[in-house]
Protein backbone atom coordinates (compact mmCIF):
# COMPACT_ATOMS: atom_id res chain seq x y z
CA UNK A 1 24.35 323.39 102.12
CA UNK A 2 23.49 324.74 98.89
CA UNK A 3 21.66 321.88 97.35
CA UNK A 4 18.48 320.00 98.32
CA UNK A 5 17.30 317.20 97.07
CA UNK A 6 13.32 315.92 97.44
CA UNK A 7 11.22 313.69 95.67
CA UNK A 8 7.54 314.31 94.89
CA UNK A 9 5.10 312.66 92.33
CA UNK A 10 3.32 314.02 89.08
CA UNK A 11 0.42 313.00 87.93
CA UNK A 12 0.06 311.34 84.09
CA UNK A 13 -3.02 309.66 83.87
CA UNK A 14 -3.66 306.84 86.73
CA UNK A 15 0.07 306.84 87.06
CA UNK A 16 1.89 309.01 89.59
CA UNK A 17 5.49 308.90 88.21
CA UNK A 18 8.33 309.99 90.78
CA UNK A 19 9.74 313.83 90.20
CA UNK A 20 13.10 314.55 91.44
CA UNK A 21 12.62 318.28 93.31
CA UNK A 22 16.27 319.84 93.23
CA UNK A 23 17.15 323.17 94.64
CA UNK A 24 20.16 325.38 94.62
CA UNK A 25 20.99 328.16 96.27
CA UNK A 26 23.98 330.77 94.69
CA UNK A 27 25.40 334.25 94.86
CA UNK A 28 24.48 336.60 92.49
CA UNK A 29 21.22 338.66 91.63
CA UNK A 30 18.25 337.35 93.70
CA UNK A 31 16.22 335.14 91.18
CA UNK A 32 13.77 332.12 91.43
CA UNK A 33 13.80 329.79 88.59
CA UNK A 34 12.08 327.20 87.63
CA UNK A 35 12.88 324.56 85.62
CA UNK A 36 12.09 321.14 83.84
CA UNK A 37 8.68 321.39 81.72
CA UNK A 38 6.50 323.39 84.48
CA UNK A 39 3.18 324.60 83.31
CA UNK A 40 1.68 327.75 84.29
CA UNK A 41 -0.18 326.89 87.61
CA UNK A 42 3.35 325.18 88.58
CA UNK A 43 5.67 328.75 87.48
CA UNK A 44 3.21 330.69 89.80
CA UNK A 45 4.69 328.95 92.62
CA UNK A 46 7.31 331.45 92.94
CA UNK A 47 4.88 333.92 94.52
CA UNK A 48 3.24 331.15 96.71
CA UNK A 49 6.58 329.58 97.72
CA UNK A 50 7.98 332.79 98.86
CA UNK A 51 5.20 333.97 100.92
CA UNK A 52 4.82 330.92 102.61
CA UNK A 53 8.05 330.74 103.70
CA UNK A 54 8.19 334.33 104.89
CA UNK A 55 4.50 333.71 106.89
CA UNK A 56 6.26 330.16 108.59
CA UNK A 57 8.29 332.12 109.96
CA UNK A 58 11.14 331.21 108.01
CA UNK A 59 13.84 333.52 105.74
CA UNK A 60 13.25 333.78 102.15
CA UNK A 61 17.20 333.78 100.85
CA UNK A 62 18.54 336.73 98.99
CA UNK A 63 20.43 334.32 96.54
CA UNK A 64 19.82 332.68 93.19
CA UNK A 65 17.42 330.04 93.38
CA UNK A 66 17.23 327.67 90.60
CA UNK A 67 14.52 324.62 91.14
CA UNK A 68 14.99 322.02 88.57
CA UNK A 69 11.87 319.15 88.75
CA UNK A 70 13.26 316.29 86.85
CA UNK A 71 12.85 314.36 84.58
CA UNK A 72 12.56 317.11 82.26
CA UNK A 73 10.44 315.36 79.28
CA UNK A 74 7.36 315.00 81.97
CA UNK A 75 4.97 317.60 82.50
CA UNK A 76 4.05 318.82 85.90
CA UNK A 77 0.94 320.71 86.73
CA UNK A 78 -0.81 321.64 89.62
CA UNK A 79 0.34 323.63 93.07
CA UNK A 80 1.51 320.04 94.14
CA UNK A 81 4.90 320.88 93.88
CA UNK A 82 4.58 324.04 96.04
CA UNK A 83 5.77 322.17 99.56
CA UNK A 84 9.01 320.29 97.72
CA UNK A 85 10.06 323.30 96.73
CA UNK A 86 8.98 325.40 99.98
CA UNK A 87 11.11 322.77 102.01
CA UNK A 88 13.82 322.48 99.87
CA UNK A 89 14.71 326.53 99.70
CA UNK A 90 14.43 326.05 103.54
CA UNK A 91 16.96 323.11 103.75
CA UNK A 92 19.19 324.58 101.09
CA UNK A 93 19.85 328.25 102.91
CA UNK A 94 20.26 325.93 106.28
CA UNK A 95 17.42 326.31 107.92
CA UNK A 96 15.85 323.01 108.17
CA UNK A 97 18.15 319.33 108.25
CA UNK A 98 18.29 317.29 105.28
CA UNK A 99 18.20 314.54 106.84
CA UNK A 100 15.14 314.65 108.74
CA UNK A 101 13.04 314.50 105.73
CA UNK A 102 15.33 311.57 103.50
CA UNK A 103 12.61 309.30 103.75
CA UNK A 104 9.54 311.03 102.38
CA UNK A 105 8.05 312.33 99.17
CA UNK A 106 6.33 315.57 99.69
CA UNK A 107 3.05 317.15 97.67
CA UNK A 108 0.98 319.77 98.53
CA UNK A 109 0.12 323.66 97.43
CA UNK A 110 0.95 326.39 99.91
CA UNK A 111 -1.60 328.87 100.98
CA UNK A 112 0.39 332.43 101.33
CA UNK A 113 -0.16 331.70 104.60
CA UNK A 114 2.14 328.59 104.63
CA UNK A 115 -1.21 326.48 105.60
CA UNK A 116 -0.93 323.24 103.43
């Protein structure tokens, strides 16, 4: 599977709107993109993301990763989005099920140790 699909939450005020976490995995040049109105603290996650994965114990994928958080028009700060992503590079390169995590929403920044 090249796709996965999470959902997370922002934060906007006392709301906590629903953010649609979508990664994809292609050939190409390795790259990690990020997508969808991210603000600094949330475009640093590329560094945290990949060294958690490598210190779980996981693979970090040689592909190109584009992560889109959705909807675009709402901003997203903080690490919270760190895990979503983390477990969605690790379900898109096939290395975790999709299906085991359908009925969750996922939030939490990544130590480069993978510790939540």
């Amino acid at each position: 599977m090249a796709l996965a699909t999470l959902r997370s939450r922002a934060l906007s005020g006392l709301s906590a709107p629903e953010v649609t976490v979508e990664v994809h995995l292609t050939g190409g040049l390795p790259s990690f993109a990020l997508v969808g109105l991210p603000d600094t603290e949330v475009k640093e996650a590329r560094d945290r993301v990949r060294a958690a994965i490598l210190n779980s114990g996981f693979e970090f994928p040689q592909r190109r990763i584009t992560v889109n958080l959705a909807p675009a028009d709402l901003p997203k700060e903080s690490g919270r989005f760190d895990l979503p992503i983390a477990l969605g590079i690790v379900i898109a390169s096939g290395q975790l099920k999709a299906s085991d995590l359908d009925d969750y929403e996922f939030a939490g920044e990544l130590a480069l140790s993978g510790a939540v």
